[in-house]
C-alpha atoms as a PDB file:
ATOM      1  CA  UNK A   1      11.409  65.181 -29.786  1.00  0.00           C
ATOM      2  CA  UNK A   2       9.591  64.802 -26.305  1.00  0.00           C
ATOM      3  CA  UNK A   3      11.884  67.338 -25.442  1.00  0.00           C
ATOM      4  CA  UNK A   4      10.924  69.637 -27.959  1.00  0.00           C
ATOM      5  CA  UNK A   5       6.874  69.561 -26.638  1.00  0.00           C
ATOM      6  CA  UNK A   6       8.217  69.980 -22.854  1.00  0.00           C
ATOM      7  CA  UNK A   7       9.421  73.311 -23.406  1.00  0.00           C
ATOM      8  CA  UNK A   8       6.486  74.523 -25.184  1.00  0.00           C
ATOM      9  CA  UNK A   9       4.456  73.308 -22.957  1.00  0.00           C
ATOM     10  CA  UNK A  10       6.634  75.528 -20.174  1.00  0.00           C
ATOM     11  CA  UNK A  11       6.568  78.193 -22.332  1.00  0.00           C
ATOM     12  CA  UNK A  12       3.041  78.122 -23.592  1.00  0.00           C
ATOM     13  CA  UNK A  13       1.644  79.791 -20.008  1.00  0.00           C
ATOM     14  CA  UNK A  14       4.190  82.805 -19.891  1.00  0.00           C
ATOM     15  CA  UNK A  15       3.673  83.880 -23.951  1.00  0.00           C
ATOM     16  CA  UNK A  16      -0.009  83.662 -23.231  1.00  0.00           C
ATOM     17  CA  UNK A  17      -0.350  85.658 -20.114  1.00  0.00           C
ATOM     18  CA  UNK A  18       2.278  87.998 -20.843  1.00  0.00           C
ATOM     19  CA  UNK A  19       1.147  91.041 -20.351  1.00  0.00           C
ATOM     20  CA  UNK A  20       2.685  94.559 -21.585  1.00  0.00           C
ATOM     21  CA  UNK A  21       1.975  96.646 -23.824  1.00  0.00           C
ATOM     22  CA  UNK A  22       4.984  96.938 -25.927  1.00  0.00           C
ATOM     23  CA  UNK A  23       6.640  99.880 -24.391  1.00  0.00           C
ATOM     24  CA  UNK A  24       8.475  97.997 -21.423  1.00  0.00           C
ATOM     25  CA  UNK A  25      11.777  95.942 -21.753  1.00  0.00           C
ATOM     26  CA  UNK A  26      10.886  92.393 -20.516  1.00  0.00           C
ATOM     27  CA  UNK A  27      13.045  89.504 -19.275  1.00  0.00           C
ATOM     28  CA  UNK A  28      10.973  87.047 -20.783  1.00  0.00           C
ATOM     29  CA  UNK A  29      13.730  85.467 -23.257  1.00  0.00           C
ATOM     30  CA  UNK A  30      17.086  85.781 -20.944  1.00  0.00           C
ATOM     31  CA  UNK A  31      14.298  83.509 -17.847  1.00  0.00           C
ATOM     32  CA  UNK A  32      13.345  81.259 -20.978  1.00  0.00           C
ATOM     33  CA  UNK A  33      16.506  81.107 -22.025  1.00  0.00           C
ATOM     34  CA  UNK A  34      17.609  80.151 -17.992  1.00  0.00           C
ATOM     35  CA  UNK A  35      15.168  77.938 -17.962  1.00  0.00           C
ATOM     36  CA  UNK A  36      16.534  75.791 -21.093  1.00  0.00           C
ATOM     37  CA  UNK A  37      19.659  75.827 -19.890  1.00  0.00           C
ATOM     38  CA  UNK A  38      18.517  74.623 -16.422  1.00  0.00           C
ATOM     39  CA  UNK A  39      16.269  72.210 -17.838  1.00  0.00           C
ATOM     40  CA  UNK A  40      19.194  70.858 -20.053  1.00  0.00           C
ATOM     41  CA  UNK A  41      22.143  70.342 -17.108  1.00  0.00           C
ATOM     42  CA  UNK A  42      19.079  68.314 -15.155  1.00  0.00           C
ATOM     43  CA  UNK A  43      18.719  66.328 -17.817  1.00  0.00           C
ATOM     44  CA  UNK A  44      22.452  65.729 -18.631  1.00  0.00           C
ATOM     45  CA  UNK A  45      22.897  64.878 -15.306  1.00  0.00           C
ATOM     46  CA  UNK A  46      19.697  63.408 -14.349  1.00  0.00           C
ATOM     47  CA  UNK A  47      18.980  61.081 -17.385  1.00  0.00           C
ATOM     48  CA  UNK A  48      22.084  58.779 -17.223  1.00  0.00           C
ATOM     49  CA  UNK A  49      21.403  57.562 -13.369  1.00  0.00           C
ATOM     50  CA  UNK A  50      17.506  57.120 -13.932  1.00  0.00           C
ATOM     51  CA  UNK A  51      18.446  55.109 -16.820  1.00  0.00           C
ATOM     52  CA  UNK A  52      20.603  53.183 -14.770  1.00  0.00           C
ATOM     53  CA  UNK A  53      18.794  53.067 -11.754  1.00  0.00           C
ATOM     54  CA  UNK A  54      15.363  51.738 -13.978  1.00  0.00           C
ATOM     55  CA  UNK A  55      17.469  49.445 -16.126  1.00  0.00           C
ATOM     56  CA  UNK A  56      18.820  48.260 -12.784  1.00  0.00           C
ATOM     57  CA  UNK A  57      15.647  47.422 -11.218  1.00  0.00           C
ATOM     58  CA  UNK A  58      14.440  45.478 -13.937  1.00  0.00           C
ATOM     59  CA  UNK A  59      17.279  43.193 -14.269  1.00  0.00           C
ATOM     60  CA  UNK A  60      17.139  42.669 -10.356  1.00  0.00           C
ATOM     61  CA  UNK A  61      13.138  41.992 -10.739  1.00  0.00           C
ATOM     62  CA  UNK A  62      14.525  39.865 -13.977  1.00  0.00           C
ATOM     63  CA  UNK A  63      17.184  38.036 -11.623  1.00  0.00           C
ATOM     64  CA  UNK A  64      14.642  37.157  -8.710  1.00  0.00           C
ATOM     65  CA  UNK A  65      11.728  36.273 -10.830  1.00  0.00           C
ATOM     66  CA  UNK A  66      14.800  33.955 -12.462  1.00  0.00           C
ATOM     67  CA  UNK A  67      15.565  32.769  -8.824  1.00  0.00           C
ATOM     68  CA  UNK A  68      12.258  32.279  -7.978  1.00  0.00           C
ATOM     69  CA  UNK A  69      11.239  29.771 -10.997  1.00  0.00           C
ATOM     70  CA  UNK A  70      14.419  27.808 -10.559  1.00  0.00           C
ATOM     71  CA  UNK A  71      13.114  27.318  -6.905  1.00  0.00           C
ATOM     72  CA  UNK A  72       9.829  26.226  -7.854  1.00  0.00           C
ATOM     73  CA  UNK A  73      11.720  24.063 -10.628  1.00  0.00           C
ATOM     74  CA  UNK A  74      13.636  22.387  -7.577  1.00  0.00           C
ATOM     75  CA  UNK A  75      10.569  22.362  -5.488  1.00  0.00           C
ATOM     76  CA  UNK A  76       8.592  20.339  -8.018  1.00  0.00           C
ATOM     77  CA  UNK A  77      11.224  17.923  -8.827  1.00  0.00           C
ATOM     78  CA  UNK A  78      11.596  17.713  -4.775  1.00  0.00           C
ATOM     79  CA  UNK A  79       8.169  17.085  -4.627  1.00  0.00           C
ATOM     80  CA  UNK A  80       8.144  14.456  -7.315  1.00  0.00           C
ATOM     81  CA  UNK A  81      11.356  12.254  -5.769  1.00  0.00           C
ATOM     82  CA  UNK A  82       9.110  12.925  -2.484  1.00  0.00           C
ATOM     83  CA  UNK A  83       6.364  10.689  -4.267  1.00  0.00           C
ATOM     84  CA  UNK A  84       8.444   8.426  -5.764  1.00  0.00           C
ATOM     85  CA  UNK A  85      10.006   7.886  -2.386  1.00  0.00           C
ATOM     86  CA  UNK A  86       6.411   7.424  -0.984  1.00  0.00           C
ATOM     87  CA  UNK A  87       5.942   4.439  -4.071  1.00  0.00           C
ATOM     88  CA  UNK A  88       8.795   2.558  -3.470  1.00  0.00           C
ATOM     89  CA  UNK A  89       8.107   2.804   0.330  1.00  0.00           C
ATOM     90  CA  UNK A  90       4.493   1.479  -0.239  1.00  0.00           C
ATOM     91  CA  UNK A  91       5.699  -1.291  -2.554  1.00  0.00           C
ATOM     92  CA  UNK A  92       7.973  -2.134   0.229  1.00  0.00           C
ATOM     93  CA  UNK A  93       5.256  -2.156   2.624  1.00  0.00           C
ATOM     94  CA  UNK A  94       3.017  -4.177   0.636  1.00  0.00           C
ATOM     95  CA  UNK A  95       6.791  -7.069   0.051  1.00  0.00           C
ATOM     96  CA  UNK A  96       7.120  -6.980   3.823  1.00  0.00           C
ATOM     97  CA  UNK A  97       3.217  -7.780   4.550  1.00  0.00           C
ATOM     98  CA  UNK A  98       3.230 -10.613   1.990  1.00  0.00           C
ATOM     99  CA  UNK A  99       6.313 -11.607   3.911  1.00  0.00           C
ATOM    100  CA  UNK A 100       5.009 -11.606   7.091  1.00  0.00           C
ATOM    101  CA  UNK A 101       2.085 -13.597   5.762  1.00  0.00           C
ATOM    102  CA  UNK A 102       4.174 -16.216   3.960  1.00  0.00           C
ATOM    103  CA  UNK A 103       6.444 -17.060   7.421  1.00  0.00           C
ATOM    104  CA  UNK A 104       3.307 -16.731   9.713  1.00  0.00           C
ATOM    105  CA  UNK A 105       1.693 -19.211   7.209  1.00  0.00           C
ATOM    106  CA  UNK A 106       5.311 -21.696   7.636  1.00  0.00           C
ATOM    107  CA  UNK A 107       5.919 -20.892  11.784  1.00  0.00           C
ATOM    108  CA  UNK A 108       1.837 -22.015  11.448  1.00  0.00           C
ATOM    109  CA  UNK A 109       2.317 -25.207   9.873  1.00  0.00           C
ATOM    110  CA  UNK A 110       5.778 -25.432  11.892  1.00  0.00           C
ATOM    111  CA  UNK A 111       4.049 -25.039  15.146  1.00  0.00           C
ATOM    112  CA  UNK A 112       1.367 -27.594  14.214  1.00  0.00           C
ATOM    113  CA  UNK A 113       4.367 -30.167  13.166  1.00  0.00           C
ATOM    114  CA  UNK A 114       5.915 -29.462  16.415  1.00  0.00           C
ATOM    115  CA  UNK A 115       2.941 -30.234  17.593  1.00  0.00           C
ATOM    116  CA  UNK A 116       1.492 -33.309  16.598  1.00  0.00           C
ATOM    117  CA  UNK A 117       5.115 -34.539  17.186  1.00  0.00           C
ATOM    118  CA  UNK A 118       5.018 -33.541  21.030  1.00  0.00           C
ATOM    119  CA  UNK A 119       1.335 -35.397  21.012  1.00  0.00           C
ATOM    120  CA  UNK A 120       3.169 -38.352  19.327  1.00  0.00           C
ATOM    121  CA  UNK A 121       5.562 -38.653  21.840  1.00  0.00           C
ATOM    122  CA  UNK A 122       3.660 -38.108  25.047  1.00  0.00           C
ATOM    123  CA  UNK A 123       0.945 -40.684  23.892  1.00  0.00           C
ATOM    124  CA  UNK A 124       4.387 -43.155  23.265  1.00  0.00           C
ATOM    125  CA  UNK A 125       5.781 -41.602  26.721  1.00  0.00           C
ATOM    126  CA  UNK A 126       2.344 -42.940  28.437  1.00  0.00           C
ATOM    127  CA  UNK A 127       2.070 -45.793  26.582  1.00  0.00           C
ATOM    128  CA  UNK A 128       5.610 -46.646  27.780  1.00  0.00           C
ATOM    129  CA  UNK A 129       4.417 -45.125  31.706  1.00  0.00           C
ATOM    130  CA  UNK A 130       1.473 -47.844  31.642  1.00  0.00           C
ATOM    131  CA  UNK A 131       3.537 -50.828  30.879  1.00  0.00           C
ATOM    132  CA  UNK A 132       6.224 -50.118  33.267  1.00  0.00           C
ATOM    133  CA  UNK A 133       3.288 -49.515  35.905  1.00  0.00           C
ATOM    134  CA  UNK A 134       2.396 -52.871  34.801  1.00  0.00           C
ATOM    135  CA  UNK A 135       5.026 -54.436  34.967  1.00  0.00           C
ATOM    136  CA  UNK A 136       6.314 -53.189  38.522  1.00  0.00           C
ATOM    137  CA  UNK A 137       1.848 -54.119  39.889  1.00  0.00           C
ATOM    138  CA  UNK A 138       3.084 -57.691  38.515  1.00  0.00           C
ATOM    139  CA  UNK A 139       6.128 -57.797  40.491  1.00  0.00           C
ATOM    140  CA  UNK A 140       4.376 -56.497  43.145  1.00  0.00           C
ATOM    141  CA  UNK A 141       2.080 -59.092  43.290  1.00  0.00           C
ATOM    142  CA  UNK A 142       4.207 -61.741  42.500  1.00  0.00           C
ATOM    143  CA  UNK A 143       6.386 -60.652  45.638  1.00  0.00           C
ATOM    144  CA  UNK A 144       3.494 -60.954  47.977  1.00  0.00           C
ATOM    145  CA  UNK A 145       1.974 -63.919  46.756  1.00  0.00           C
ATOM    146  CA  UNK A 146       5.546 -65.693  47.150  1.00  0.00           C
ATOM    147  CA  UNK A 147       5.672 -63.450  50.483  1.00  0.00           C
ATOM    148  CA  UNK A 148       2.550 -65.509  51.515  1.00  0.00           C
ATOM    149  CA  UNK A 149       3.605 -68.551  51.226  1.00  0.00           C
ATOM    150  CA  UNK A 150       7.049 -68.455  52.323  1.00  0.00           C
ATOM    151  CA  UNK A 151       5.672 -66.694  55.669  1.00  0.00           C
ATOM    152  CA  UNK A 152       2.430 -69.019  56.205  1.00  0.00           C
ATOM    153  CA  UNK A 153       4.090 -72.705  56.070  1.00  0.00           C
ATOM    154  CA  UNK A 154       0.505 -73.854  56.297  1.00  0.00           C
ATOM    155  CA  UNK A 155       0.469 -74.933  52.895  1.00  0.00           C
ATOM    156  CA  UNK A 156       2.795 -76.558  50.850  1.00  0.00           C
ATOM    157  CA  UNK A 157       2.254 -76.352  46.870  1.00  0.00           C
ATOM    158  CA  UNK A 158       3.264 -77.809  44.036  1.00  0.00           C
ATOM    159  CA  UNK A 159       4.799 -75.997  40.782  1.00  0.00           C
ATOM    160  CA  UNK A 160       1.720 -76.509  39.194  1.00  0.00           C
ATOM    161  CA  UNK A 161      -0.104 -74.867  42.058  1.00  0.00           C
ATOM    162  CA  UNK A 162       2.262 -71.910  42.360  1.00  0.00           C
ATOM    163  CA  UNK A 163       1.677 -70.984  39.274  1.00  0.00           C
ATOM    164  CA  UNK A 164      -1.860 -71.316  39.035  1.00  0.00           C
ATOM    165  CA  UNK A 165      -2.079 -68.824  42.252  1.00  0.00           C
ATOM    166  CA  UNK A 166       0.082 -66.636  40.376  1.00  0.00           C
ATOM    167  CA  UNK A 167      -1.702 -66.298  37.349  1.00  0.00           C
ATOM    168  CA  UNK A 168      -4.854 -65.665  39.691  1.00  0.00           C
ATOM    169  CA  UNK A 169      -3.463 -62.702  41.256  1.00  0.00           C
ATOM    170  CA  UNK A 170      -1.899 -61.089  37.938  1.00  0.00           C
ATOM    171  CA  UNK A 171      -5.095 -61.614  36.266  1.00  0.00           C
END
C-alpha cells in the first residue's frame, strides 16, 4: 500500500510538468515504467537485509539492556551481602569489646589478688626479718656480756647475778 503512494508521489512531478503539445512521441511511460522496475529489484533486494539488519539491532540492544539489568541485579545483591558482611562484622566488634571488657575487668581483680597476696607476704617476710634481727641483737648481746666477764676476772657472779645482767642488756 505504502508502495502504491511512493510511486505516485515519483510520478506526480513528471505528469504535471510534462510539457508537449500532443504532436511529439514521448518516453514518459517506457522511464516510468524503468523506474518501477528499478524501484522494485531495490526493494527485492534491499528490504530483506534492512529487515534483518533492524531486527538485528534490536535484539542486540534487547540482549545488552538484558545484560545490563542482570548486572545491576548482581550488583545489588553484591551490595546487600556487602552490608550484611558489614553487620555481622559490627556485631563482632561490639562481642570482642564486651570481651575485652569482661577479662580486663577479671586480669583487674586478678592483679589486685596478686596483689594483696604479695603485700601479705612481704609484711609476713618482715615480720619474720625483725624477729630473726632480734633474735641474732640477743645473741649478740648475750655473747658480749658473757665475753665481759669471762675476759675481766674482776668479778665473780652468781647465777642469780648473771642473769639479772643479762636481762639488763636484752631489755
Amino acid at each position: 500500500m505504502k508502495l502504491k503512494y511512493f510511486v505516485l508521489v515519483l510520478l506526480a512531478p513528471a505528469v504535471m510538468f510534462a510539457s508537449g503539445d500532443g504532436e511529439g512521441k514521448t518516453d514518459f511511460v517506457p522511464r516510468v515504467i524503468n523506474f518501477a522496475i528499478f524501484a522494485g529489484i531495490l526493494y527485492y533486494l534491499l528490504a530483506k537485509p534492512i529487515k534483518e539488519f533492524f531486527v538485528g539491532r534490536t535484539n542486540d540492544i534487547a540482549d545488552k539492556l538484558t545484560e545490563i539489568q542482570d548486572k545491576l541485579k548482581k550488583t545489588k545483591e553484591d551490595k546487600e551481602k556487602a552490608l550484611q558482611k558489614v553487620k555481622d562484622a559490627d556485631n563482632i566488634a561490639e562481642d570482642i569489646i564486651e570481651t575485652a571488657k569482661t577479662e580486663a575487668k577479671m586480669l583487674e581483680e586478678k592483679i589486685e589478688q596478686n596483689l594483696k597476696t604479695d603485700l601479705e607476704n612481704l609484711q609476713k617476710s618482715y615480720k619474720d626479718r625483725i624477729e630473726v634481727e632480734e633474735k641474732k641483737m640477743t645473741r649478740n648481746v648475750v655473747g658480749e656480756v658473757v665475753e665481759d666477764m669471762f675476759k675481766g676476772k674482776k668479778t665473780e657472779l652468781k647465777d642469780k647475778d648473771f642473769l639479772n645482767i643479762i636481762k639488763k642488756k636484752v631489755a
